[in-house]
Protein backbone atom coordinates (compact mmCIF):
# COMPACT_ATOMS: atom_id res chain seq x y z
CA UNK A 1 8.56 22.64 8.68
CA UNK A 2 5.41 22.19 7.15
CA UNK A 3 4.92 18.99 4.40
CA UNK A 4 4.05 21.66 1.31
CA UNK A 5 6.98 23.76 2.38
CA UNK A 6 9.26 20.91 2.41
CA UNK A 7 7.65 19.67 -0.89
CA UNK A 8 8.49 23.04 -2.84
CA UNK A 9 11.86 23.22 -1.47
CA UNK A 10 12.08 19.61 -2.60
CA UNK A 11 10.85 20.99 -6.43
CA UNK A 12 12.79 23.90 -6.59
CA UNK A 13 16.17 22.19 -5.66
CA UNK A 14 15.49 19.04 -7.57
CA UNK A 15 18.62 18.36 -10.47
CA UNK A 16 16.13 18.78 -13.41
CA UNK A 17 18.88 18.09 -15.78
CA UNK A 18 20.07 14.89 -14.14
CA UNK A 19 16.45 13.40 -15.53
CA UNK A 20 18.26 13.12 -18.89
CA UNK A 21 21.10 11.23 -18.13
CA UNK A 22 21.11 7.33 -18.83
CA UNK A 23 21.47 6.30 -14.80
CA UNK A 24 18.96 8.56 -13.91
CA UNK A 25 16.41 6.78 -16.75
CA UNK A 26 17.92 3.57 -16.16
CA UNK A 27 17.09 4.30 -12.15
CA UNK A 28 13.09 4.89 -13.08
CA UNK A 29 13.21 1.31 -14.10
CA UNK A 30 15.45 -0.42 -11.78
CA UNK A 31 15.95 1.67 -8.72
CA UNK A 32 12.83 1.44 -5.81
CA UNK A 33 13.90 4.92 -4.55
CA UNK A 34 12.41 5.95 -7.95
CA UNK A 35 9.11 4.44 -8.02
CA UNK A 36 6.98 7.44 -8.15
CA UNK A 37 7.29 7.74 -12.05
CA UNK A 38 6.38 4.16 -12.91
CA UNK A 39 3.85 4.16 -10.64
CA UNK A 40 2.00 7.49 -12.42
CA UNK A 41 2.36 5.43 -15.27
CA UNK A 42 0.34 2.63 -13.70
CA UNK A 43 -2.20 4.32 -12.38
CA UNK A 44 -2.78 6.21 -15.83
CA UNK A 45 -2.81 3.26 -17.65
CA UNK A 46 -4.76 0.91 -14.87
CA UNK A 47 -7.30 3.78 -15.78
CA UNK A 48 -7.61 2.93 -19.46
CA UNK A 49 -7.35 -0.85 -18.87
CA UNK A 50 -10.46 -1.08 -16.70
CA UNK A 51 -12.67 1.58 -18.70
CA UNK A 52 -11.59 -0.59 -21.95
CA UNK A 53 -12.43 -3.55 -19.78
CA UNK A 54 -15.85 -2.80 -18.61
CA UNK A 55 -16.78 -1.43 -21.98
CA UNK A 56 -15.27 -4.42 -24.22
CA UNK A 57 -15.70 -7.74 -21.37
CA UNK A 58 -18.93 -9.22 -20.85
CA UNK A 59 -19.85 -8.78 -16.67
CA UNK A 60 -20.72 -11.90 -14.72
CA UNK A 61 -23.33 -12.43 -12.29
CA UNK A 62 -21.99 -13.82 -9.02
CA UNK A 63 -23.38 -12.00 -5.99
CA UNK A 64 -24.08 -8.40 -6.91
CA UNK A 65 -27.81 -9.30 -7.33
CA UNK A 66 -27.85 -11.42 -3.89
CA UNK A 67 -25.98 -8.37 -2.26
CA UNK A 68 -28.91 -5.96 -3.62
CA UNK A 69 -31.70 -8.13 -2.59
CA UNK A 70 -29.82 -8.73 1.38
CA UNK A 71 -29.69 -4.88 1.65
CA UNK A 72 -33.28 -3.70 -0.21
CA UNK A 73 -34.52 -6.26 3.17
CA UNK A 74 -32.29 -3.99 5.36
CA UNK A 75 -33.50 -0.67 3.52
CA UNK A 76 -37.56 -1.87 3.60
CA UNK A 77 -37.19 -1.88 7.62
CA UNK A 78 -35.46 -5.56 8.46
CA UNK A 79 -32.72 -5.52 11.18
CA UNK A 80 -33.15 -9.09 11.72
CA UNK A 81 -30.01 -10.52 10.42
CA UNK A 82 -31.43 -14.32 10.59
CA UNK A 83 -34.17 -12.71 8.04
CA UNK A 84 -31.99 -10.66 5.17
CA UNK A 85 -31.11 -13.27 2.68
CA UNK A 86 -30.46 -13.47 -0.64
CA UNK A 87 -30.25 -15.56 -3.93
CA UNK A 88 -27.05 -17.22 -2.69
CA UNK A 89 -28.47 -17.40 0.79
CA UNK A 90 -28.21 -15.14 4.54
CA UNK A 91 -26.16 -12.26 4.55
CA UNK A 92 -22.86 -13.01 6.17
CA UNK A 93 -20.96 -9.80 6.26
CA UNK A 94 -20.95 -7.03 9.00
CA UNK A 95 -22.81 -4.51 9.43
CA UNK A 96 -20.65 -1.82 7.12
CA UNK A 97 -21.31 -3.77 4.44
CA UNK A 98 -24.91 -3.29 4.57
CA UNK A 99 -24.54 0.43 4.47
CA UNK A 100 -22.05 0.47 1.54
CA UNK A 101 -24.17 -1.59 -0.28
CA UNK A 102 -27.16 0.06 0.27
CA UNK A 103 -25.48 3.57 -0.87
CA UNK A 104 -24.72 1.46 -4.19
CA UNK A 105 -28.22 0.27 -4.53
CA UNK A 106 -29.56 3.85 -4.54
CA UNK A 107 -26.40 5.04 -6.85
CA UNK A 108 -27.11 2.06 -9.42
CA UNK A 109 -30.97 2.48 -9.22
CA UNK A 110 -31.84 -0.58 -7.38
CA UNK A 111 -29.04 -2.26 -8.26
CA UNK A 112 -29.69 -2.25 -11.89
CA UNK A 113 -27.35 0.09 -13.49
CA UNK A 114 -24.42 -2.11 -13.53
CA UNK A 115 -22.44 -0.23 -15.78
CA UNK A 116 -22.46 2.37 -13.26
CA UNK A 117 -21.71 0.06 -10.67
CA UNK A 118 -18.61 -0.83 -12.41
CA UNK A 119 -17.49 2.41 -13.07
CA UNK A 120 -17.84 2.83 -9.01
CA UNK A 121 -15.48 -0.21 -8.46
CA UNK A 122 -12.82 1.30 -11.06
CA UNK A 123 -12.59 4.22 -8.71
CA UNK A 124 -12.41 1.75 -5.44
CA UNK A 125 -9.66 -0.15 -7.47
CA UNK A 126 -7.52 3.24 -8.77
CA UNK A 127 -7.93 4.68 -4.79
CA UNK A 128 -6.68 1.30 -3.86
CA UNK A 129 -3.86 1.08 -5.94
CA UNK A 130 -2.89 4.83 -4.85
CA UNK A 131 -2.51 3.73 -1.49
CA UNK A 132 -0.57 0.16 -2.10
CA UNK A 133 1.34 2.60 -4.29
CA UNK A 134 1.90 5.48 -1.65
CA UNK A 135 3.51 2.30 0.52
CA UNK A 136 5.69 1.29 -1.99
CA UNK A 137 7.19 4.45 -2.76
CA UNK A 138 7.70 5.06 1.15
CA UNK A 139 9.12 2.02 1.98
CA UNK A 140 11.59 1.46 -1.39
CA UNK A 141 11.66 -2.25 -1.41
CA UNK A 142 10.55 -3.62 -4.95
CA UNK A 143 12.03 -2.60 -7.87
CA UNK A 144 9.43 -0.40 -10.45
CA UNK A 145 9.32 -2.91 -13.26
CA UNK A 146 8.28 -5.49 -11.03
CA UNK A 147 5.13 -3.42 -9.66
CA UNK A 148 4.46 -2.35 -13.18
CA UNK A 149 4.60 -6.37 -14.40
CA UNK A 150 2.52 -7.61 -11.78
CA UNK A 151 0.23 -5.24 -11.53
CA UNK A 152 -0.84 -4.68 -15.22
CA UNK A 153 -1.02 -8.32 -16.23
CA UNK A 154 -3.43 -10.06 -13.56
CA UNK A 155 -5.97 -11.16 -15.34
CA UNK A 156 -8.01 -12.24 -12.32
CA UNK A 157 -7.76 -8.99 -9.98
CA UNK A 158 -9.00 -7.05 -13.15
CA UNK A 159 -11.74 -9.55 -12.84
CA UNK A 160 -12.67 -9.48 -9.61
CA UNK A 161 -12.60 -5.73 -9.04
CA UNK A 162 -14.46 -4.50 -12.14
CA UNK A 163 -16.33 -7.83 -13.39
CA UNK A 164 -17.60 -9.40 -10.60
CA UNK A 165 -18.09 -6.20 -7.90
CA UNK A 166 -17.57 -8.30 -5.26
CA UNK A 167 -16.99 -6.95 -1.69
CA UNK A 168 -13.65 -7.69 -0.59
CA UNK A 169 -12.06 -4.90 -2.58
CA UNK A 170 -14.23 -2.61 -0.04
CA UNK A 171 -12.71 -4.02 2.93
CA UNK A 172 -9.23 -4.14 1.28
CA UNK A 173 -9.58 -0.59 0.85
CA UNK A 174 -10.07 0.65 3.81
CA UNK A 175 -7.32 -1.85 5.14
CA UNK A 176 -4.82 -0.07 3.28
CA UNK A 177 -5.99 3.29 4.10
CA UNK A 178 -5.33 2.44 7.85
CA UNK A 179 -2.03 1.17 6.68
CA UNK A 180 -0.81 4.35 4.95
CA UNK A 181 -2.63 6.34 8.21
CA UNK A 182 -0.63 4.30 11.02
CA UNK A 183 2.77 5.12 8.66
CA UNK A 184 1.85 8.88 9.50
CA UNK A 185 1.20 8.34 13.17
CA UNK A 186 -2.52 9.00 13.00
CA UNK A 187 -3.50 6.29 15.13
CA UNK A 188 -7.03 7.19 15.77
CA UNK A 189 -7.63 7.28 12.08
CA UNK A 190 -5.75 4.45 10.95
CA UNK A 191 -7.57 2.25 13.79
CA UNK A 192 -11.04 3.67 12.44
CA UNK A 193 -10.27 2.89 8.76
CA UNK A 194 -8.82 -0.73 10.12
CA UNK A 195 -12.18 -1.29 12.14
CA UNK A 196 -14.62 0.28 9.04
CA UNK A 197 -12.27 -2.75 6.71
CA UNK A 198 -13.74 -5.63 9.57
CA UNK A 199 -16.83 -3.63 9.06
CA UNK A 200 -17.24 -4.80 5.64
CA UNK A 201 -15.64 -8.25 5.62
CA UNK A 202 -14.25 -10.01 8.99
CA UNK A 203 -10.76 -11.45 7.02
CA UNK A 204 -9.51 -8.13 7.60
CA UNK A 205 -9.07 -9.34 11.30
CA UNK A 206 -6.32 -11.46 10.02
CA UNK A 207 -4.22 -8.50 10.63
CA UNK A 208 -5.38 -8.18 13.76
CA UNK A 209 -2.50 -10.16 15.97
CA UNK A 210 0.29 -7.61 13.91
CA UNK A 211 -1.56 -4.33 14.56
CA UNK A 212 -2.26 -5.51 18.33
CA UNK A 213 1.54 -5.73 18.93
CA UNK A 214 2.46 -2.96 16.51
CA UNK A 215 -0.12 -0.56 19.43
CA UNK A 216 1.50 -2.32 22.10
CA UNK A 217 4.92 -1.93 21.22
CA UNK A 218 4.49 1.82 20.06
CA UNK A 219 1.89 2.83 22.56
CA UNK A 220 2.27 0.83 25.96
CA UNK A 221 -1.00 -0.90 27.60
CA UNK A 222 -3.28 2.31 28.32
CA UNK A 223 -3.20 3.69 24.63
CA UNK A 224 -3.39 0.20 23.21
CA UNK A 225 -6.37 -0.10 24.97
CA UNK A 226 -7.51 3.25 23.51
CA UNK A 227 -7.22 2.13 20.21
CA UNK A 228 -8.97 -1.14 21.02
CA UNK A 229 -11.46 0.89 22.33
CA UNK A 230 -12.44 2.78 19.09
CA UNK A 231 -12.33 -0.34 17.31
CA UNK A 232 -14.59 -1.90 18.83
CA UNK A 233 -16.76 1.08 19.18
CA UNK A 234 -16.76 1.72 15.64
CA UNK A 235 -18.23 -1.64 15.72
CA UNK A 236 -20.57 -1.18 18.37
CA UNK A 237 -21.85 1.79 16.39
CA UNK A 238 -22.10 0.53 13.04
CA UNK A 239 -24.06 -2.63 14.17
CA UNK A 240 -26.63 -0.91 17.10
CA UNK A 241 -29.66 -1.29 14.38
CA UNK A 242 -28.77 -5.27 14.14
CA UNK A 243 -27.96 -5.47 17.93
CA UNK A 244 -30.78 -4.23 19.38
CA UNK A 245 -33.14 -6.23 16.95
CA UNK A 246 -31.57 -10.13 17.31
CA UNK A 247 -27.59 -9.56 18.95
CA UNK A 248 -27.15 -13.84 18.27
CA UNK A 249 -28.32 -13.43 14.78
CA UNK A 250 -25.80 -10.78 13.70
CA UNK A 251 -23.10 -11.67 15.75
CA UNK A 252 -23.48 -15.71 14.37
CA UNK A 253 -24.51 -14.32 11.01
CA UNK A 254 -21.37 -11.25 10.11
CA UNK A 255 -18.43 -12.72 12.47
CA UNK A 256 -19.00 -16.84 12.10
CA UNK A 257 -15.25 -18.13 12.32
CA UNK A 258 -16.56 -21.90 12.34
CA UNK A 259 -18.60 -21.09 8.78
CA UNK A 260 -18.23 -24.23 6.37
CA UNK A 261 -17.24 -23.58 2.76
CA UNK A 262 -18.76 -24.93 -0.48
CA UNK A 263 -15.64 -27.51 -2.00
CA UNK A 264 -17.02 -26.37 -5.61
CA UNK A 265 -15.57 -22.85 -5.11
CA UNK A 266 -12.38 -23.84 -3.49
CA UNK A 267 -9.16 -22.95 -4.78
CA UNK A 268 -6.42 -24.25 -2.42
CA UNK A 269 -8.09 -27.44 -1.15
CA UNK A 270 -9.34 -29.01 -4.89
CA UNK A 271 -7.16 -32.18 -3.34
CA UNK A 272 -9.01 -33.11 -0.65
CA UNK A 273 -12.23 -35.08 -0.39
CA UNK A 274 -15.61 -33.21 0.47
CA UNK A 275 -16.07 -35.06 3.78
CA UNK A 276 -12.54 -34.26 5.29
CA UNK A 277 -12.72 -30.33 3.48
CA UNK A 278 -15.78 -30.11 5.13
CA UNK A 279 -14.99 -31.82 9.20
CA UNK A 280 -14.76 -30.15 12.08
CA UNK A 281 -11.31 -31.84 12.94
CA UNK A 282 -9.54 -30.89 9.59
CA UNK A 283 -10.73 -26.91 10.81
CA UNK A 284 -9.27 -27.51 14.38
CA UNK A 285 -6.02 -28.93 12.67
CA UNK A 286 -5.73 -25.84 9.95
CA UNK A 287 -6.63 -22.80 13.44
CA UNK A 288 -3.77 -24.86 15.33
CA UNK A 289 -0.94 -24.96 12.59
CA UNK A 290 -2.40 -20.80 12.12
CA UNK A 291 -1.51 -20.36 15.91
CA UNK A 292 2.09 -22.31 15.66
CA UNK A 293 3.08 -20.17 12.85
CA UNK A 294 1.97 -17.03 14.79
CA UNK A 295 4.07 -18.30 17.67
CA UNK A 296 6.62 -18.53 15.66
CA UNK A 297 6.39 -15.85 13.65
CA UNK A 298 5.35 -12.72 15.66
CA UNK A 299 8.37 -12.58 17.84
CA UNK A 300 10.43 -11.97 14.43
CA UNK A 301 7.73 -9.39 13.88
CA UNK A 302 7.89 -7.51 17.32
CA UNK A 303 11.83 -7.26 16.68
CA UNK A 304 10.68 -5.03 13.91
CA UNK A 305 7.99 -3.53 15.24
CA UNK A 306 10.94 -2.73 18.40
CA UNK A 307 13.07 -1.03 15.46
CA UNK A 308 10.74 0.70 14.00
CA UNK A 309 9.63 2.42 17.23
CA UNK A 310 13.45 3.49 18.27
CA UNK A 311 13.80 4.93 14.74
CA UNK A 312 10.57 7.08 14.87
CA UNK A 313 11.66 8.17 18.09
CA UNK A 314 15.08 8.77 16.76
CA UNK A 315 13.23 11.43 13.90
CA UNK A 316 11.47 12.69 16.12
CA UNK A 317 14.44 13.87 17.88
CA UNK A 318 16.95 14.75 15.05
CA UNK A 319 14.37 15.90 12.17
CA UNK A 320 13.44 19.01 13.87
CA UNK A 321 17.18 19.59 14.45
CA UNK A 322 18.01 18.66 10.50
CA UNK A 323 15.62 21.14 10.02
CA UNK A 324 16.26 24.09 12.14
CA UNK A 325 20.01 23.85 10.53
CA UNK A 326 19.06 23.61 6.87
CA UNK A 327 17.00 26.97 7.55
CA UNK A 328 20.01 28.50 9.38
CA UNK A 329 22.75 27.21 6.66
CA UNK A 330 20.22 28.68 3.78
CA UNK A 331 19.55 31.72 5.59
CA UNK A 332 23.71 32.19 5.97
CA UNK A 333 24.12 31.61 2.31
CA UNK A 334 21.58 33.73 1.19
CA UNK A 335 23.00 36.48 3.19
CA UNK A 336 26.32 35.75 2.09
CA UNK A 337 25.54 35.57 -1.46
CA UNK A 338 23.88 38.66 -1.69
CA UNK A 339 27.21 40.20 0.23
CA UNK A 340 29.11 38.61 -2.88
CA UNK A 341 26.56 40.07 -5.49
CA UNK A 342 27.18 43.55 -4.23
CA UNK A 343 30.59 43.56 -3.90
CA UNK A 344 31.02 42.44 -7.61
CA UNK A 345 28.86 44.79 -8.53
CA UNK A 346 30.76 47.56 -6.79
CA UNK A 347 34.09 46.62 -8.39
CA UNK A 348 32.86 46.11 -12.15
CA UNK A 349 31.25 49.65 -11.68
CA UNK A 350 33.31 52.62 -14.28
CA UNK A 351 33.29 56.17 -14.67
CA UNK A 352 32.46 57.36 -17.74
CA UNK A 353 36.16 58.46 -19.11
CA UNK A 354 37.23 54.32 -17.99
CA UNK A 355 34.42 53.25 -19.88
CA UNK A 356 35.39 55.60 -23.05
CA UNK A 357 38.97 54.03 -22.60
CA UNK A 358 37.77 50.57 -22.93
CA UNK A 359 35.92 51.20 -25.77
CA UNK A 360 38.43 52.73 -27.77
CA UNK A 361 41.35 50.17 -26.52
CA UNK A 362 38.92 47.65 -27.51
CA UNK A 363 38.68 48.86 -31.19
CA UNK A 364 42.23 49.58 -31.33
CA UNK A 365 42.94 45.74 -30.93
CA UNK A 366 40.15 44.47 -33.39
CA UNK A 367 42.35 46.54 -36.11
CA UNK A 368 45.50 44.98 -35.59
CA UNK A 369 44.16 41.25 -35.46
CA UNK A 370 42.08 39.71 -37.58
CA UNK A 371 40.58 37.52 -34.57
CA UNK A 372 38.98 39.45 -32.31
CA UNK A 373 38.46 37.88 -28.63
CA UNK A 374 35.41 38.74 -26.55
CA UNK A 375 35.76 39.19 -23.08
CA UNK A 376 33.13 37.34 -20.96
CA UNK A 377 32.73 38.76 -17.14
CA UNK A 378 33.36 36.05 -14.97
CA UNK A 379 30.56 35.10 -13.14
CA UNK A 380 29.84 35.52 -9.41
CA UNK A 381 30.16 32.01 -7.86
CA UNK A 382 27.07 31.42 -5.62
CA UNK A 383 28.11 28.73 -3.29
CA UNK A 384 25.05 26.18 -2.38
CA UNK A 385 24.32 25.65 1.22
CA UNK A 386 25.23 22.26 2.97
CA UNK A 387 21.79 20.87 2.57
CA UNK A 388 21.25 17.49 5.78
CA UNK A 389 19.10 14.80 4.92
CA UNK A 390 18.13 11.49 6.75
CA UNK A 391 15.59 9.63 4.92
CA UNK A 392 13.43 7.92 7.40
CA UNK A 393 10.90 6.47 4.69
CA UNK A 394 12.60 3.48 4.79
CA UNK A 395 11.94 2.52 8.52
CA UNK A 396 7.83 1.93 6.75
CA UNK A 397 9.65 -1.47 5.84
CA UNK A 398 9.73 -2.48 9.98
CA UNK A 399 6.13 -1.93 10.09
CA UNK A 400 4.95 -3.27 6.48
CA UNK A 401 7.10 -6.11 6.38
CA UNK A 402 5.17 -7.94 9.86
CA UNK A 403 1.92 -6.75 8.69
CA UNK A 404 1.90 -8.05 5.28
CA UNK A 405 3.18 -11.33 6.65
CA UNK A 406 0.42 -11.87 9.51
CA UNK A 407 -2.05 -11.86 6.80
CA UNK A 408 -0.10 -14.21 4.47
CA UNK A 409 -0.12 -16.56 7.10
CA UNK A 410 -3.69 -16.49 7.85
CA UNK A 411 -4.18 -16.80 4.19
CA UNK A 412 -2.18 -20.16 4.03
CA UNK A 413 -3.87 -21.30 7.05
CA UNK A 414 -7.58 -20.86 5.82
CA UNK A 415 -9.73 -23.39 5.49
CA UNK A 416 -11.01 -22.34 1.85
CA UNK A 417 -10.19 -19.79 -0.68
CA UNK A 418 -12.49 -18.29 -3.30
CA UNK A 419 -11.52 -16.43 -6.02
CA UNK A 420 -12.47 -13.24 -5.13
CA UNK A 421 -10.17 -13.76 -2.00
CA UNK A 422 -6.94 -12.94 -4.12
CA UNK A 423 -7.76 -9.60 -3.68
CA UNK A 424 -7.26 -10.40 0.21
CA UNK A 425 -3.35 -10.59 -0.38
CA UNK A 426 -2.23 -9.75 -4.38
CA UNK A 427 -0.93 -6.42 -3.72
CA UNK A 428 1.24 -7.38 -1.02
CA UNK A 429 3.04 -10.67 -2.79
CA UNK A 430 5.78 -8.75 -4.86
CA UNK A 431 6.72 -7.05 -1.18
CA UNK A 432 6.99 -10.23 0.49
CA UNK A 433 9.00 -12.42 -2.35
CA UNK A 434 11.52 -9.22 -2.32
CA UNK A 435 11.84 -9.91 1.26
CA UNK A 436 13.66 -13.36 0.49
CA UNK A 437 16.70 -13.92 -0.97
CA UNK A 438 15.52 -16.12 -3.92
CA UNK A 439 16.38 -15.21 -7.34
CA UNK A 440 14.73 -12.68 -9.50
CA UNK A 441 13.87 -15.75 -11.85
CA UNK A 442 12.65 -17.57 -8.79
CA UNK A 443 10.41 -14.70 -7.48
CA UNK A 444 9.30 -14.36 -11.20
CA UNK A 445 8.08 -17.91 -11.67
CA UNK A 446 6.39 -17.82 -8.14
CA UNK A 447 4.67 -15.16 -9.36
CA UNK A 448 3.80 -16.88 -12.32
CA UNK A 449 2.27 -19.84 -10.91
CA UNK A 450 0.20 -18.49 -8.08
CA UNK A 451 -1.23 -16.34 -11.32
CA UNK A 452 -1.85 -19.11 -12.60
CA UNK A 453 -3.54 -21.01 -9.82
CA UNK A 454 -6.01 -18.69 -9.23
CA UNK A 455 -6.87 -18.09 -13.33
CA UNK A 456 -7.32 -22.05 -13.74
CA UNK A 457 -11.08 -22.50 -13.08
CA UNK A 458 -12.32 -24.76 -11.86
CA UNK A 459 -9.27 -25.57 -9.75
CA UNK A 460 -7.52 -28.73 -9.92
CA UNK A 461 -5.69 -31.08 -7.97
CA UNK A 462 -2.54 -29.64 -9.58
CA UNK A 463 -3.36 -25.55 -9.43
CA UNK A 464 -4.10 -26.17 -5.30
CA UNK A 465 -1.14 -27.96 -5.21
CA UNK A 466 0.87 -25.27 -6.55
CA UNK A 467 -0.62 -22.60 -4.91
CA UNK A 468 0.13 -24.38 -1.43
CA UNK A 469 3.98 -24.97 -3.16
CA UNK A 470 4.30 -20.97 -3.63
CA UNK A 471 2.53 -19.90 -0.41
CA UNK A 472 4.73 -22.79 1.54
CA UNK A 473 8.46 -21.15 -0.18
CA UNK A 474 7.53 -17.61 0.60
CA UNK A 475 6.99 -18.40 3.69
CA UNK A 476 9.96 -19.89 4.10
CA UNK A 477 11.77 -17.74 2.06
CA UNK A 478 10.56 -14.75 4.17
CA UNK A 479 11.38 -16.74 7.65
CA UNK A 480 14.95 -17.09 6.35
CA UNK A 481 16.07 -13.79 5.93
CA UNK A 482 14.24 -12.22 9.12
CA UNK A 483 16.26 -14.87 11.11
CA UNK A 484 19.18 -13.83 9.41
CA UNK A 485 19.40 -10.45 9.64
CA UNK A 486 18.39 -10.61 13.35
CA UNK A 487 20.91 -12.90 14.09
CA UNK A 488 23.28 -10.21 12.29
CA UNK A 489 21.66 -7.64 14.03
CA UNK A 490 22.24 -9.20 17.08
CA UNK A 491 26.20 -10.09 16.66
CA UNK A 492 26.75 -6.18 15.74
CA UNK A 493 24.70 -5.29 18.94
């Protein structure tokens, strides 16, 4: 059955009167099954937020003008990566981010129309939120009032997507474009949206040890190494102009893991002192505790990833079969409805002398008493056909849950975080904190304060400390209940 069919039948049989009742209103509100209407809501009014934003907030120069200047040396006939530089210094992002920038810097007139510029990003941040959206509605975890809450009042993501045009809401994008493509089993898609996100900025990677398992586990060895394949191709592809001209250069330049931060812009390490920020050994220390929580972590993760490849193969099996008998049982009633409809008709058919009768019987007894009755035909009962439904959507939460958290980690492992790196994980942070067992007041105030670490600029010693607090208890939080419920799992089994 094709998706539009199964989309109209879903329209035509929907309870339109049930949309009135008080659970059904309360539901749109409370209920995660019934996300889809807050989250038109959001969208529509994420739309008038950033327009009024843009129009009404003055925009800051950060690195829009550096990013210009990088790609107008790329665009004048430099593939020299050691050579394109800008105000801020070299370029240091692959090789997709020269391209999309360079599209920009013809769309914007040289980079100069930055009102159109912005207007580009509040499309970037509407598809964006249409995807994180898409999984939210598929995988019914967080309640709609808590997307709408955190969503609407972040002060900083507003900034950093329409303000400050920054490129890691590029590479997010296409992140969670791969994300809503590997939920639909188009593998070669999703990895070429995952590889075009690296393409653009390398944190994307920091999904990489997730998706690796999540091809392994799904795939087997040959295919994983298929989709590694057109990774790294897309790669290959995308930087041939740089390659060929200086390989070192680009590769040192785009992909430099051992790159050392400015302390000025750092908002999770405000604490420490600029010589131990900046040594080699607290970097070694940070990668090693990043490892040890992977260790830890990813065989949790492959348990789901094991789950959520038995239930795809499980629908995979039965859908078809829900299918085939939903067609049969509607065909059956439709034939046996129509059977019904005829045979009524035949018996409530008269001659013309019956029909006479009636008429004057009828009159007879609206003469003798003063209330008159009307007779009302009975109507024809049409008996619904036994509809079957398994929702699968909710197996997305095997596959979500493990991804969003590989990333998390590598966030609380990095060795600096600027502001415009919120964008890296903000979307996914009401997902995770619903994936503990802490309070709603809890999750609230987490929420809260890691707002509120990454609003207070310039950070201080207390808004690092806090953000490491938050990152530290989801973490936990999140380790918990996975243990749990495997445990669980495992005692039932």
């Amino acid at each position: 059955m094709s998706k539009r069919h199964h989309l109209q039948e879903m329209f035509l049989e929907f309870d339109w009167k049930k949309m009135f009742t008080w659970n059904y209103m309360k539901g749109l509100i409370l209920n995660p099954t019934q996300l889809w209407f807050v989250a038109t809501l959001i969208i529509a009014t994420e739309l008038v937020v950033n327009v009024l934003v843009v129009e009404r907030v003055p925009y800051t120069e950060i690195d829009w003008k550096a990013y210009m200047q990088e790609c107008e040396g790329f665009l004048n006939g430099t593939f020299d990566y050691s050579q394109l530089r800008g105000d801020t210094g070299p370029l240091v992002y692959p090789a997709g981010f020269v391209y999309i920038y360079s599209l920009f810097y013809f769309l914007t007139s040289q980079g100069t129309n930055i009102i159109l510029a912005q207007y580009l990003f509040i499309v970037i941040y509407l598809l964006q939120l249409v995807l994180v959206l898409r999984i939210y509605i598929k995988t019914k975890k967080v309640p709609p009032y808590v997307m709408a809450f955190t969503i609407l009042t972040s002060y900083r993501i507003h900034s950093i997507y329409v303000l400050r045009l920054f490129n890691d809401p590029v590479a997010v994008l296409f992140l969670y474009a791969s994300l809503n493509l590997f939920l639909e089993d188009k593998w070669f898609l999703g990895s070429v949206f995952y590889s075009l996100g690296v393409s653009v900025k390398m944190n994307i990677l920091l999904y990489a040890p997730g998706l690796f398992f999540f091809y392994l586990i799904n795939l087997g060895w040959f295919k994983t190494m298929q989709q590694l394949a057109v990774c790294g191709f897309i790669q290959l592809i995308l930087g041939a102009p740089f390659l060929f001209s200086n390989p070192i250069a680009y590769l040192k330049g785009s992909f430099d893991i051992g790159r050392v931060f400015n302390h000025t812009w750092t908002v999770n390490y405000r604490f420490l002192d600029v010589d131990l920020f900046e040594s080699k050994c607290f970097h070694l220390t940070l990668l090693a505790i990043h490892v040890i929580l992977l260790l830890i972590f990813l065989p949790l993760c492959t348990k789901y990833f094991q789950t959520y490849c038995r239930l795809k193969y499980v629908q995979k099996q039965v859908q078809p079969q829900i299918d085939l008998e939903n067609k049969m049982n509607q065909r059956k009633s439709k034939i046996k409805n129509e059977q019904k409809f005829k045979a009524g008709i035949e018996v409530e058919k008269l001659t013309k002398e019956q029909e006479e009768f009636l008429n004057s019987f009828e009159n007879m007894l609206q003469k003798s008493s003063q209330k008159s009755r009307k007779t009302h035909k009975k109507p024809i009962e049409v008996k619904e056909p036994t509809k079957y439904h398994i929702n699968f959507d909710i197996l997305s939460q095997m596959f979500i849950l493990p991804m969003f958290l590989v990333n998390f980690i590598g966030i609380l492992c990095a060795r600096s975080l600027h502001y415009q790196f919120y964008s890296w994980y903000f979307h996914s942070l009401p997902y995770l904190l619903w994936s503990t067992n802490f309070s709603i007041i809890f999750k609230f105030l987490i929420l809260a304060l890691i707002e509120f670490s990454w609003n207070t600029y310039p950070s201080t010693v207390l808004s690092s400390m806090l953000l490491h607090f938050c990152h530290l208890s989801i973490l936990f939080g999140v380790y918990k209940k996975i243990s749990n419920e495997l445990q669980l799992a495992a005692k039932v089994q």
